[in-house]
Protein backbone atom coordinates (compact mmCIF):
# COMPACT_ATOMS: atom_id res chain seq x y z
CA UNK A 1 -15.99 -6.81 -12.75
CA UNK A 2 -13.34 -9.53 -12.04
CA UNK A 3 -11.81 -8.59 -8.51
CA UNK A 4 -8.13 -9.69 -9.04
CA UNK A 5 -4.77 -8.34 -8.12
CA UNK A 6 -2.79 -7.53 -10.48
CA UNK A 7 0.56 -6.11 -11.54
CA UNK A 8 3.91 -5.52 -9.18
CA UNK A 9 5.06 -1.98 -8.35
CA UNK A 10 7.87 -0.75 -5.17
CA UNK A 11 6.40 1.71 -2.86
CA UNK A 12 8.55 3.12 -0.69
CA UNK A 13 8.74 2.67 3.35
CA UNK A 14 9.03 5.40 5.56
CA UNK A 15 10.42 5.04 9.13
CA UNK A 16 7.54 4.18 10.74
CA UNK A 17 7.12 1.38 8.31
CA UNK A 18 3.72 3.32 6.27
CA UNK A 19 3.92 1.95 3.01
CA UNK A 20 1.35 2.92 0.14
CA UNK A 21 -0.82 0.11 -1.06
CA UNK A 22 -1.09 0.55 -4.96
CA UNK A 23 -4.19 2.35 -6.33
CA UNK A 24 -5.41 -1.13 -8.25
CA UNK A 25 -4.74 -3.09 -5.59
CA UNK A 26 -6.64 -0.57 -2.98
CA UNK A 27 -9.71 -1.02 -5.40
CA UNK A 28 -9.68 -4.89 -5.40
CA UNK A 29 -9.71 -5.02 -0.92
CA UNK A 30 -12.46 -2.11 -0.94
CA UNK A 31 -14.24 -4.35 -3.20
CA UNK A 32 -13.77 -7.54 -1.71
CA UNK A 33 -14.94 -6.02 2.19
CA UNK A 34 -18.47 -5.57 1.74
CA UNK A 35 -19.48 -6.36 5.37
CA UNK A 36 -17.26 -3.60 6.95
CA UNK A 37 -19.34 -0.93 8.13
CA UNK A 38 -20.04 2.04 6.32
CA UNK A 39 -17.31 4.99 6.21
CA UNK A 40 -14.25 2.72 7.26
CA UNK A 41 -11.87 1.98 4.93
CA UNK A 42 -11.12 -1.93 3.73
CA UNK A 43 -8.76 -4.19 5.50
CA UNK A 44 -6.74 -6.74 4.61
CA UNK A 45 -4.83 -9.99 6.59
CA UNK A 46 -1.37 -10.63 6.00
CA UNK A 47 -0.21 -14.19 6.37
CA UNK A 48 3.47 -14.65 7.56
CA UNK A 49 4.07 -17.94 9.17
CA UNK A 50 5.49 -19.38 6.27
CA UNK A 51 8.86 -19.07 6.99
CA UNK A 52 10.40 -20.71 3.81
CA UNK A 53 10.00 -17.83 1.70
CA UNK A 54 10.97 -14.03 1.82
CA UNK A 55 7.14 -12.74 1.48
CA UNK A 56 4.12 -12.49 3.09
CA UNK A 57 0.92 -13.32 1.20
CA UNK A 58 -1.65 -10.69 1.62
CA UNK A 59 -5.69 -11.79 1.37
CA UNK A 60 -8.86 -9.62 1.05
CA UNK A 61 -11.62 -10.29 3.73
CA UNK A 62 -13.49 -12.66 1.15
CA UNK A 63 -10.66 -14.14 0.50
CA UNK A 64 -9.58 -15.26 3.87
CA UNK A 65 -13.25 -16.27 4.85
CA UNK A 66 -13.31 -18.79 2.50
CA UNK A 67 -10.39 -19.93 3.34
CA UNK A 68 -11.97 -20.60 7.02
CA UNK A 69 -14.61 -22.19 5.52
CA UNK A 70 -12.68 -24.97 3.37
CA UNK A 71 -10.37 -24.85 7.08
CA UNK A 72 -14.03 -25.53 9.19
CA UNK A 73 -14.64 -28.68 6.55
CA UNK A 74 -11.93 -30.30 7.58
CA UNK A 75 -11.67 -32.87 10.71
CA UNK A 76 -10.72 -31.50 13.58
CA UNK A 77 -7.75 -32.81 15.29
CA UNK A 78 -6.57 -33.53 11.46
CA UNK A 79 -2.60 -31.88 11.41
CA UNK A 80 -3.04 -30.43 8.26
CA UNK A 81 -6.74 -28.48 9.59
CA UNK A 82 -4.02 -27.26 12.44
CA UNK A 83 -1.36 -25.93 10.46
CA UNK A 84 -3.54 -24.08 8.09
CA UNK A 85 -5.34 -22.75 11.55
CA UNK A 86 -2.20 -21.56 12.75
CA UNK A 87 -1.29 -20.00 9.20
CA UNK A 88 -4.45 -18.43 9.06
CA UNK A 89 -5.17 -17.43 12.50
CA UNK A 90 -1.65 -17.20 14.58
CA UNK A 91 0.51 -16.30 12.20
CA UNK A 92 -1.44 -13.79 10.62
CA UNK A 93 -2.43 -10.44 10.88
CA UNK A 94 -5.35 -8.40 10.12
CA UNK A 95 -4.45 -4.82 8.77
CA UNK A 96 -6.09 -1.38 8.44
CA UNK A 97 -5.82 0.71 5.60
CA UNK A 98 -5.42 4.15 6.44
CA UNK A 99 -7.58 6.93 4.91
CA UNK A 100 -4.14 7.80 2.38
CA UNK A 101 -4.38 4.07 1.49
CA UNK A 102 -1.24 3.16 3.37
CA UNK A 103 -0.38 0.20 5.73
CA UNK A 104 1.84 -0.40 8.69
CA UNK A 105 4.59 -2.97 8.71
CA UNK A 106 5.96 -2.60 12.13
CA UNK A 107 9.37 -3.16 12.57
CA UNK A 108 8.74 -7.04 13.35
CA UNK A 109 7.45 -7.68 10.30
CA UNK A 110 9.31 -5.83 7.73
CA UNK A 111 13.31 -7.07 9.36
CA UNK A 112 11.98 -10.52 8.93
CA UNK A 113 11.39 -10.55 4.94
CA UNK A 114 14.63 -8.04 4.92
CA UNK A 115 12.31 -4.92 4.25
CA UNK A 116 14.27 -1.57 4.72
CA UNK A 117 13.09 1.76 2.76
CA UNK A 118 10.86 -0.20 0.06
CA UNK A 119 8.47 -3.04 -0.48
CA UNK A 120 6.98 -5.08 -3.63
CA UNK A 121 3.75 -5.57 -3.93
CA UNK A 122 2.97 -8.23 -6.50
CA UNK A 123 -0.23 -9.34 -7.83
CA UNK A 124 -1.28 -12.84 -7.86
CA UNK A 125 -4.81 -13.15 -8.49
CA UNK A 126 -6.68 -13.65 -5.42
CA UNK A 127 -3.69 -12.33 -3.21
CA UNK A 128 -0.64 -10.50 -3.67
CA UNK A 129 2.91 -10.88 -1.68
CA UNK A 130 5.02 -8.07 -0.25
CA UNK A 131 8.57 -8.46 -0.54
CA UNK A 132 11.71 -6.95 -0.73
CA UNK A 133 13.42 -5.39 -3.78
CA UNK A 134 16.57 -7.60 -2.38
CA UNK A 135 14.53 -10.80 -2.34
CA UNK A 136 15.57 -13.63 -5.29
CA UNK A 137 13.01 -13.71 -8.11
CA UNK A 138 13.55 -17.04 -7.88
CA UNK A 139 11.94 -17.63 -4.54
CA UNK A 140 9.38 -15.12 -5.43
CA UNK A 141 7.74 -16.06 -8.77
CA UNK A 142 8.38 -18.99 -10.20
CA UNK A 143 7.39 -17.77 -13.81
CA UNK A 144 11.60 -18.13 -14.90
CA UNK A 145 11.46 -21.62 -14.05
CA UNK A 146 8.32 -22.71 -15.74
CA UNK A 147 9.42 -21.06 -18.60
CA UNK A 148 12.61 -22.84 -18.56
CA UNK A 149 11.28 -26.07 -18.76
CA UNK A 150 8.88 -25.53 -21.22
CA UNK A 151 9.70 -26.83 -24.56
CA UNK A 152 10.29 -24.52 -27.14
CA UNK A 153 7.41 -22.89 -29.03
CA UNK A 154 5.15 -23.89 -26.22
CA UNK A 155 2.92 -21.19 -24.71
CA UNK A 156 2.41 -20.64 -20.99
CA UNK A 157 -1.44 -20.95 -21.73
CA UNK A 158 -0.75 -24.69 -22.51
CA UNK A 159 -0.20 -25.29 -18.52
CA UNK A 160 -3.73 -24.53 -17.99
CA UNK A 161 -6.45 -27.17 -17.74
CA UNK A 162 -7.62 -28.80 -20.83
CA UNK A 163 -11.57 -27.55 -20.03
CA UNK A 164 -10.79 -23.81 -19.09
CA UNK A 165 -8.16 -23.36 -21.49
CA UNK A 166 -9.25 -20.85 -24.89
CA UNK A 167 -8.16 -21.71 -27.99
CA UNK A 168 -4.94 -20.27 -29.15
């Protein structure tokens, strides 16, 4: 079965900044932790150190250890190498999923993407983002846009490559 999030739903955060993680999306990090041990629940690392948007991009374990092995192929010393280090080591975090299949935003995290009493979780494939219901759609999906400038008549299936695309 294709592991992929999918979807976007608004959970709502209590004070202590629990939020539920949806059902789907629980299924896809359980999944995608293979190597926890046996009886603990999955967890999951949440990127924030890019600053230019209003979300945080969430990664399953798999996810985020191949990501540190395309960083490990790189030079060291090479900038680039360092600022995906620091994305994916310092500014991250690596979260537990409680046994009700909640997460903690501490209060850190959630004023700095303007979180109050609910967060978005929206699918994106290999990761999803949590946001705020407040946050532009602009700055968080750029699906209006691309439409936009498509001519029209033209499906969104045309973006894809040439080779993977189906037939419509």
């Amino acid at each position: 079965m294709e592991q992929r999030f999918r979807g976007t739903s608004t959970h709502k955060v209590d004070v202590k900044g629990r939020v539920s993680i949806p059902a789907d999306f629980r299924r896809v990090l359980d999944a995608c932790d293979p190597d926890r041990e046996a009886g603990t629940n999955p967890h999951m690392i949440l990127c924030f150190g890019d600053g230019r948007f209003p979300y945080y991009t969430a990664y399953t374990a798999q996810g985020v250890a191949e990501m540190g092995e395309m960083i490990e192929d790189m030079d060291e010393g090479d900038p680039h190498r360092e600022a995906l280090e620091d994305y994916f080591y310092s500014q991250a975090e690596t979260i537990s999923i409680d046994d009700s299949g909640r997460l903690i935003l501490n209060a850190a995290l959630r004023s700095r993407i303007g979180i109050t009493d609910q967060a978005v979780f929206a699918g994106k494939g290999k990761t999803f983002r949590i946001h705020s219901p407040a946050a532009p759609e602009a700055a968080t999906s750029r699906l209006g846009q691309v439409l936009a400038d498509l001519p029209e008549g033209v499906p969104i299936t045309s973006l894809l490559p040439k080779k993977r695309r189906s037939v419509d």
